[in-house]
Protein backbone atom coordinates (compact mmCIF):
# COMPACT_ATOMS: atom_id res chain seq x y z
CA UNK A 1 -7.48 -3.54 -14.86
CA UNK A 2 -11.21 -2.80 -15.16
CA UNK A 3 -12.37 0.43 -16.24
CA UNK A 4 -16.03 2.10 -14.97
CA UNK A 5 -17.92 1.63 -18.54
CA UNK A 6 -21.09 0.86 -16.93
CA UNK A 7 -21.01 2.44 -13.45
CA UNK A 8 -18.35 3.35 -10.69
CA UNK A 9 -16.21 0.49 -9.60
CA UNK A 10 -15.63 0.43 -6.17
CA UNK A 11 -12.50 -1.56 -4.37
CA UNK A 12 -10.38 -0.39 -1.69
CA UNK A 13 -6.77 0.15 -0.49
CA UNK A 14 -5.90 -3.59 0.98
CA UNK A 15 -5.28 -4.17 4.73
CA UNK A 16 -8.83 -5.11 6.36
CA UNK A 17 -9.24 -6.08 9.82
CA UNK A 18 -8.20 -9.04 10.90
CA UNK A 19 -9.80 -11.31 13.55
CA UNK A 20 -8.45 -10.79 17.25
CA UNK A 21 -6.97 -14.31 17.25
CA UNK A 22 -5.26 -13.88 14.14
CA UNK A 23 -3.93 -10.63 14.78
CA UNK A 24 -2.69 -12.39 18.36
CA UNK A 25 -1.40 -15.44 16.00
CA UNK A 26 0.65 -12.56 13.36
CA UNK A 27 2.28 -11.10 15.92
CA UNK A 28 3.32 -14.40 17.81
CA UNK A 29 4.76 -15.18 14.07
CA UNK A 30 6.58 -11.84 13.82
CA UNK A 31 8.56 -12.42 16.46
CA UNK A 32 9.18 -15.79 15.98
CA UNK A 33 7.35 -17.23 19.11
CA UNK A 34 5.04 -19.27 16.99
CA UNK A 35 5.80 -23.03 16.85
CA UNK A 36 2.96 -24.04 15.12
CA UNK A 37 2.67 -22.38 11.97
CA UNK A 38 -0.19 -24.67 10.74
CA UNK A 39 -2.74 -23.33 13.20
CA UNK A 40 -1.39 -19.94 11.38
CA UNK A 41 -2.13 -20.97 7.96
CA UNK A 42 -5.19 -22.83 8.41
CA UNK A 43 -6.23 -19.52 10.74
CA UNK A 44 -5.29 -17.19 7.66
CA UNK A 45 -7.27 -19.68 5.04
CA UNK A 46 -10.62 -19.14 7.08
CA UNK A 47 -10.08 -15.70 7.36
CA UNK A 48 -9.23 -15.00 3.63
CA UNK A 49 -12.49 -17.14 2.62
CA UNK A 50 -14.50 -14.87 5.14
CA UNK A 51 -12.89 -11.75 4.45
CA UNK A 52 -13.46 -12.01 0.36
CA UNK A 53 -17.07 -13.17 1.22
CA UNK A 54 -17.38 -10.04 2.74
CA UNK A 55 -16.32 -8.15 0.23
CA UNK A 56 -18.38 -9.49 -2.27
CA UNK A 57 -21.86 -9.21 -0.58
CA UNK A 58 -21.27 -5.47 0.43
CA UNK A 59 -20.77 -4.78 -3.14
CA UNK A 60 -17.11 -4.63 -3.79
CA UNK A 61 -16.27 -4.89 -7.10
CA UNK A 62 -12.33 -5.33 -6.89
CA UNK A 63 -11.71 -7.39 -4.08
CA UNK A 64 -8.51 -8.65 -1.95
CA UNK A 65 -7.47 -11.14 0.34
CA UNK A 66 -7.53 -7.96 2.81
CA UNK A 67 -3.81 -8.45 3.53
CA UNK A 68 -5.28 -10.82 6.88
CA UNK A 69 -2.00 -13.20 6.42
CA UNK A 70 0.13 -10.28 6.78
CA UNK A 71 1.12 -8.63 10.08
CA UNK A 72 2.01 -5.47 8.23
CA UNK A 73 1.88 -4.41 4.53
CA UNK A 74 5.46 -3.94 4.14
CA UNK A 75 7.32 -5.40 7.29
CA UNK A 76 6.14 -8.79 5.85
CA UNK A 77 9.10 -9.11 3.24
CA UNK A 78 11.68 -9.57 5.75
CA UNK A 79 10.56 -12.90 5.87
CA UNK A 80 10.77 -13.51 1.77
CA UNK A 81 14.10 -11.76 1.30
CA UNK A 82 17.44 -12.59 2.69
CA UNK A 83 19.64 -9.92 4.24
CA UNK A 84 17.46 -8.67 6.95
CA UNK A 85 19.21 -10.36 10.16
CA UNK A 86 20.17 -7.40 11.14
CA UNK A 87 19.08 -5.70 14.76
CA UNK A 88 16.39 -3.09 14.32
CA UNK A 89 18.26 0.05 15.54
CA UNK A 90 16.29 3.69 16.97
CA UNK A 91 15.69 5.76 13.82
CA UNK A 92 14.74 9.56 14.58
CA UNK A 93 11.04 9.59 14.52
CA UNK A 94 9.24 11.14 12.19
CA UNK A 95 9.05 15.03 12.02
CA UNK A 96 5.60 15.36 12.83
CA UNK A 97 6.23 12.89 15.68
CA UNK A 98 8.57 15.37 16.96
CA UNK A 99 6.37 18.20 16.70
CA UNK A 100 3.64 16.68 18.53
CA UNK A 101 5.06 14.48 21.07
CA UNK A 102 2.13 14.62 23.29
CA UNK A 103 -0.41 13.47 20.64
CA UNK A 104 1.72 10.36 19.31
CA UNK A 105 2.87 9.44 22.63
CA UNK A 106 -0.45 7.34 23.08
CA UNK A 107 0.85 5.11 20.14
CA UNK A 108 3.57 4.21 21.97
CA UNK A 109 1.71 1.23 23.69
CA UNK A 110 1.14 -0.21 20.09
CA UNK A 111 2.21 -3.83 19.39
CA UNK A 112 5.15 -3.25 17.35
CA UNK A 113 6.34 -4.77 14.10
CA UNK A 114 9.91 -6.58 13.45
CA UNK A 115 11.69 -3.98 11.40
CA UNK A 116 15.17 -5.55 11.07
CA UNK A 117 17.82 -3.65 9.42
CA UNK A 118 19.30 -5.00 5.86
CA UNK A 119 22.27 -6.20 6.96
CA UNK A 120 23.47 -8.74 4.15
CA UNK A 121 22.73 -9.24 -0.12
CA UNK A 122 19.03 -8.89 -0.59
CA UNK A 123 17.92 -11.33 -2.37
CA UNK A 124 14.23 -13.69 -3.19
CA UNK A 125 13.48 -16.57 -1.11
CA UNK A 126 10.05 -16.12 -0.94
CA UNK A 127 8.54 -18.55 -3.41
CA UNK A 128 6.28 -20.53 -1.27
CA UNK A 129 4.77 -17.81 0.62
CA UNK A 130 3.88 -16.10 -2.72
CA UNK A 131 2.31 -18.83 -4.07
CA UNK A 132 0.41 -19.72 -0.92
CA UNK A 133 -1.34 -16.50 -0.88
CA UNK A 134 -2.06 -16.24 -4.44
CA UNK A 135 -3.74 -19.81 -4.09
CA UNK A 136 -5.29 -18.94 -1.00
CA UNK A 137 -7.53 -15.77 -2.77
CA UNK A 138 -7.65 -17.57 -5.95
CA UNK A 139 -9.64 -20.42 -4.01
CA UNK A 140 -11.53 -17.86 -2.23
CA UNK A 141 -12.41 -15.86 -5.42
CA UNK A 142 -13.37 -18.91 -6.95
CA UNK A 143 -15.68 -20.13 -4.00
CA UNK A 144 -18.04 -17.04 -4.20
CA UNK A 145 -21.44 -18.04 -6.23
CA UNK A 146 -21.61 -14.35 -7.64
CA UNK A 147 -17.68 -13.99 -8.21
CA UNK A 148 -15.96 -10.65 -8.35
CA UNK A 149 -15.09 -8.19 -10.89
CA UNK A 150 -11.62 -8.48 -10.33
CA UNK A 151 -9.29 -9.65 -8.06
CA UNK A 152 -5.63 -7.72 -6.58
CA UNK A 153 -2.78 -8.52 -4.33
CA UNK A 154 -0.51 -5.60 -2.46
CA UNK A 155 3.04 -6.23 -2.61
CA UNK A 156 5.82 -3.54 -0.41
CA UNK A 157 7.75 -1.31 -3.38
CA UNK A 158 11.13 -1.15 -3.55
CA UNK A 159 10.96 2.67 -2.20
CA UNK A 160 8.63 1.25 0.74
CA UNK A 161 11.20 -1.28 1.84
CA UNK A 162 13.68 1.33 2.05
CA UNK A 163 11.03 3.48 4.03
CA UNK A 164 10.00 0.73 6.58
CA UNK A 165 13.21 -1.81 6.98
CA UNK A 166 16.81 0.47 7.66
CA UNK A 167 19.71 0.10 5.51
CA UNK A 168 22.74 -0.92 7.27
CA UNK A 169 24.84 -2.53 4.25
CA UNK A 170 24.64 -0.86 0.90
CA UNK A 171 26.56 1.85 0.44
CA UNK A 172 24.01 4.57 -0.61
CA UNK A 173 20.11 4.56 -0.48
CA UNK A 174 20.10 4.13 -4.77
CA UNK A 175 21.82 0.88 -4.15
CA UNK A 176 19.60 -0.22 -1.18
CA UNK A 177 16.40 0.67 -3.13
CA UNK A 178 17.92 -1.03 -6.71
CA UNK A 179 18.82 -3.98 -5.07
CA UNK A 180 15.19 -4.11 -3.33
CA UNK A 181 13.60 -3.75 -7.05
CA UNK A 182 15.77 -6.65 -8.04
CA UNK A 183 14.60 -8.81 -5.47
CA UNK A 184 11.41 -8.24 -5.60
CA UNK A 185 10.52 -8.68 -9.27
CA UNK A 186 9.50 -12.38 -8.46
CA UNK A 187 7.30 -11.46 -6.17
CA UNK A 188 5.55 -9.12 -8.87
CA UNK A 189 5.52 -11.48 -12.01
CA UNK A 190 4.14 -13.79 -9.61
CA UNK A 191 0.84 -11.77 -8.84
CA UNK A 192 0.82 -10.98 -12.83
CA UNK A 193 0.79 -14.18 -13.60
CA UNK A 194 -1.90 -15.18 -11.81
CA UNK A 195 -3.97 -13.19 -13.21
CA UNK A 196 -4.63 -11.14 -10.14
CA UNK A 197 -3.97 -6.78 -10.46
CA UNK A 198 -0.50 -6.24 -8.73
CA UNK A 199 -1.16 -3.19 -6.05
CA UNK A 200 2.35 -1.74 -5.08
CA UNK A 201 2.00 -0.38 -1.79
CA UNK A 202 4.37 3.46 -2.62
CA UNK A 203 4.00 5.38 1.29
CA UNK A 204 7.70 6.70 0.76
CA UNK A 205 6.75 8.76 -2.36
CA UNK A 206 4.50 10.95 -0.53
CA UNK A 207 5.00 10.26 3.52
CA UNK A 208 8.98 10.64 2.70
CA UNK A 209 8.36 13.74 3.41
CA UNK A 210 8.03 13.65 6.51
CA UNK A 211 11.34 11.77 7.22
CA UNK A 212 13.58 14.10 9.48
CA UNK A 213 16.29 13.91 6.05
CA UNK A 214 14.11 15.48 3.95
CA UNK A 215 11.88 17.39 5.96
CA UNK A 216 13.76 20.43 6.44
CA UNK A 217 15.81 20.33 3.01
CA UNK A 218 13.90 22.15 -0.21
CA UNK A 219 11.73 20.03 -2.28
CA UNK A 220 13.64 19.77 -5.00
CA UNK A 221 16.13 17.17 -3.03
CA UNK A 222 13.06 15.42 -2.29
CA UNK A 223 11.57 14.76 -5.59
CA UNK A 224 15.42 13.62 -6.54
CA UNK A 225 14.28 10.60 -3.79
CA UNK A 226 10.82 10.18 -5.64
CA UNK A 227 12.45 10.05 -8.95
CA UNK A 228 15.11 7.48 -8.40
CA UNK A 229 12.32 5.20 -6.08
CA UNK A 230 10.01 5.36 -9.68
CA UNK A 231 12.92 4.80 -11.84
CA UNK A 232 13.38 1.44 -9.41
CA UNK A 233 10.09 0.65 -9.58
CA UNK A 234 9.90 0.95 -12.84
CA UNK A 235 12.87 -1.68 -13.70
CA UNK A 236 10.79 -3.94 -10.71
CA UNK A 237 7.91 -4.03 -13.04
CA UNK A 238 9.16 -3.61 -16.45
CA UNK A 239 8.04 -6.57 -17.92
CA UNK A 240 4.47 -6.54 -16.32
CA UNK A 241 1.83 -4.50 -18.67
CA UNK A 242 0.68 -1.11 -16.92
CA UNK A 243 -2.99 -1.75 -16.96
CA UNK A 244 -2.36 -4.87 -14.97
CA UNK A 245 -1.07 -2.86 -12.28
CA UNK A 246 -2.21 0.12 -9.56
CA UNK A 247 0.02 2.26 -7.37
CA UNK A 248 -1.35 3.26 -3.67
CA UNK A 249 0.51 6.54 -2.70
CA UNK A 250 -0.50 7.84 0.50
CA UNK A 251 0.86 10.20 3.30
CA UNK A 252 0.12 7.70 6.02
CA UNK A 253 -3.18 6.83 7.09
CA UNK A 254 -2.93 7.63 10.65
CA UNK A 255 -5.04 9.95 12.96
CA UNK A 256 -2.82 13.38 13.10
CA UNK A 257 -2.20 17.03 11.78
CA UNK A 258 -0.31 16.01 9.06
CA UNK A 259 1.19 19.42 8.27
CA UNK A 260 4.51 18.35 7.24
CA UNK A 261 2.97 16.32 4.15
CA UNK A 262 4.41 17.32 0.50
CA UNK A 263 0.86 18.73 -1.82
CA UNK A 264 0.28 16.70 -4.63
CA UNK A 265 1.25 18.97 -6.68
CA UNK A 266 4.52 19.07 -6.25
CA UNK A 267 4.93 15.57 -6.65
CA UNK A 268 1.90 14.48 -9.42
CA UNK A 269 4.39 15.07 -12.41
CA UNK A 270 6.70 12.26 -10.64
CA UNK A 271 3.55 9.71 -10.23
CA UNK A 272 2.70 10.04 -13.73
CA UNK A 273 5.85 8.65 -14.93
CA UNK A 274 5.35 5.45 -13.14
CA UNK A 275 4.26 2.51 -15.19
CA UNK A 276 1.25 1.05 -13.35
CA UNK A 277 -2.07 2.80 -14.96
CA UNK A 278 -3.72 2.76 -11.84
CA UNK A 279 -2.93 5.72 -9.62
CA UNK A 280 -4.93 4.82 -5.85
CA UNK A 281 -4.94 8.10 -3.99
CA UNK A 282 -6.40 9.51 -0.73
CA UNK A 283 -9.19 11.90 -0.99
CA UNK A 284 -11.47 11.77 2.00
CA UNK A 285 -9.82 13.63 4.50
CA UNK A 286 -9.45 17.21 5.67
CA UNK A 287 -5.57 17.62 4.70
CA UNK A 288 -6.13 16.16 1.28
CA UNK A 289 -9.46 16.47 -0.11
CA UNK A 290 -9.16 19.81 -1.57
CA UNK A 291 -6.19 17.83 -3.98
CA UNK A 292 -8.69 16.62 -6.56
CA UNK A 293 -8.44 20.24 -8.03
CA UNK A 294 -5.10 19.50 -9.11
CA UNK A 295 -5.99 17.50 -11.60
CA UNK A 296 -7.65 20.31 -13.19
CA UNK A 297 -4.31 21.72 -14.04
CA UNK A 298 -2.45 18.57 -14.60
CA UNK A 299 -4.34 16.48 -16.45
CA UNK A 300 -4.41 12.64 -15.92
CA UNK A 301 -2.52 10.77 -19.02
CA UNK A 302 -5.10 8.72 -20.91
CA UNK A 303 -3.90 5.54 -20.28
CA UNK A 304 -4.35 5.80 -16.37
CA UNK A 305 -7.01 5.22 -13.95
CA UNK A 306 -7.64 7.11 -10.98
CA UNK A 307 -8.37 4.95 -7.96
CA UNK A 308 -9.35 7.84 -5.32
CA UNK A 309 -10.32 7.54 -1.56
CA UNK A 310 -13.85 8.61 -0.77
CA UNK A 311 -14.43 6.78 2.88
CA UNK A 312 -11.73 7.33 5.00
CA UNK A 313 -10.96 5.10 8.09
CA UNK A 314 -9.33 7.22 10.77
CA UNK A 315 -12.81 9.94 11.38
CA UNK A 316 -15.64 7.72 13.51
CA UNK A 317 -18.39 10.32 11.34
CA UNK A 318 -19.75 7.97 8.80
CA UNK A 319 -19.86 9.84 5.96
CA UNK A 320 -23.27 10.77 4.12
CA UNK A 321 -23.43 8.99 0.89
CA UNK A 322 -24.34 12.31 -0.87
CA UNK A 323 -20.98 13.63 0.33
CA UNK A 324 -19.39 10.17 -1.36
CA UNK A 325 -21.10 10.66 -4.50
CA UNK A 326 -19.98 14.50 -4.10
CA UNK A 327 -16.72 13.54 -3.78
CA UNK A 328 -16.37 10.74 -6.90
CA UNK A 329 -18.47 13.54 -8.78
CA UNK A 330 -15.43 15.74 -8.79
CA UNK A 331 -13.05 13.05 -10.08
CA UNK A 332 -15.05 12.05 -12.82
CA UNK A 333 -16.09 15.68 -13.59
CA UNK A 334 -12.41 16.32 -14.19
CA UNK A 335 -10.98 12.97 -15.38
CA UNK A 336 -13.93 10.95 -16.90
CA UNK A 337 -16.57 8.44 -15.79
CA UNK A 338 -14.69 5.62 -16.94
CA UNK A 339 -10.91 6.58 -15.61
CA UNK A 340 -12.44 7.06 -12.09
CA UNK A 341 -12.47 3.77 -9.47
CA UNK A 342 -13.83 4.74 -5.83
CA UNK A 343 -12.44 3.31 -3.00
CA UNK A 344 -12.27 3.02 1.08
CA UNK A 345 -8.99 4.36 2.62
CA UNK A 346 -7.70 1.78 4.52
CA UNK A 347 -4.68 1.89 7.09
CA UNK A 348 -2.49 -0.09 8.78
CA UNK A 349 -4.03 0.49 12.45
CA UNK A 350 -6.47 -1.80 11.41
CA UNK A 351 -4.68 -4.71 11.95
């Protein structure tokens, strides 16, 4: 993974929006109503080449396939591991959800994702779909006259699976979460292998917070959650270098009050101890902003990078690029020129 020797690097989180037929074509896929999943591919292939083009010529330095193939940055593994036959099943929303049921209830209309319940022995079948996207950017990458500084590919973490997809077989959570890091560990070497930076895409080690289980216990029996999700991660990825690798922690990237996310600082200690060197975190938006103070009193190890949000995507204020350069001032004031990579926060309602 690059470092900012020169200048600022800029990249972003991953999911970028996807054409309206596409996202029509994903969602026919998702729920298996699609019978011709050519027109899919050869629909994703055109949008990958466009999407990277895009990137490149508005000065992205770290660029993506922008997640287009996907219909949702973690829902998409059902369809690469078995064991997820199992019938999605009412969960108890979110506690902010509860809080403010008048200001979600206009998501309610959203298409929704499959989100089938493990039901059955996870384990890899996902092979060709791997290898399909990483040939799809790789031709991309490789089509652009002025080529990139560096490629990634987002891939759902262990933890995230468990956050996203219920567990309706395993025994306890640890062995739902291990099992996911053993399964997935193809997918990972994979993207290392190709030479691309693997992104794993961490939402349960911050926005697990807000699940109604650990919302109202003390944080302590949180951070017991965000421990043993590292510690998996960490086996996922243990024979992948660190500097080939980021980690995108967020507290969901969705318009809302977000009072009932955990501070980073009671949960920075945890992040450091995972192996990827990059660390991509948000930083553009009134809950979490203020947060790049806290690196003030714990200090960034030396072999990481920080990868921190400076353009959010859920305000329609588009933000003046002195406050931009204000904000990546701050990081590298604290953590160094070179450790700092600026990015766009991306989310998921972008589809």
């Amino acid at each position: 993974m690059k470092r900012s020797v020169e200048r600022i690097l800029t990249t972003h989180t991953g999911s970028l929006p996807r054409p309206d037929d596409l996202v029509e074509l994903l969602y026919q896929n998702d729920a298996g109503e699609l019978n011709d999943s050519a027109r899919l591919y050869s629909r994703v292939r055109a949008a990958v080449e466009e999407v990277v083009a895009s990137q490149v010529q508005h000065g992205v330095d770290v660029v993506n396939d922008g997640e287009v193939g996907k219909v949702g940055y973690a829902t998409y593994i059902k369809d690469r591991l078995t064991g997820f036959d199992g019938p999605s099943k009412p969960r108890p929303a979110p506690l902010e959800w509860q809080e403010f049921p008048e200001f979600f209830k206009r998501r309610a209309g959203e298409p929704a994702m499959q989100t089938p319940a493990a039901s059955a022995p996870i384990t890899w079948k996902g092979d060709c779909e791997i290898q399909r996207d990483i040939q799809t950017l790789q031709s991309a990458l490789a089509s652009q006259a002025a080529p990139p500084a560096e490629g990634f590919m987002t891939s759902v973490s262990p933890g995230a699976i468990w956050y996203i997809l219920p567990n309706e077989y395993y025994a306890t959570d640890e062995a739902y979460v291990f099992a996911a890091a053993e399964a997935m560990r193809a997918e990972y070497r994979a993207i290392y292998e190709a030479g691309l930076v693997l992104q794993l895409d961490c939402p349960d080690l911050a926005g697990g917070r807000n699940r109604p289980q650990f919302a109202h216990g003390s944080i302590d029996e949180f951070r017991r959650m965000v421990a043993m999700h590292i510690e998996a991660l960490n086996y996922a990825v243990g024979d992948i270098p660190s500097d080939r690798m980021r980690m995108h922690v967020c507290w969901g990237n969705y318009e809302g009050p977000h009072l009932s996310d955990v501070p980073l600082r009671d949960i920075v200690d945890l992040l450091y101890q995972a192996r990827p060197a990059g660390l991509v975190l948000e930083a553009a938006n009134p809950r979490h902003e203020h947060e790049w103070a806290v690196f003030q009193d714990h200090p960034l190890p030396e072999d990481k990078v920080l990868v921190t949000g400076v353009l959010d995507s859920t305000t329609n204020f588009v933000e003046h690029p002195e406050l931009v350069a204000q904000r990546i001032g701050r990081f590298a004031s604290v953590v160094g020129r070179e450790r700092v990579i600026a990015r766009r926060t991306i989310g998921e309602d972008q589809l």
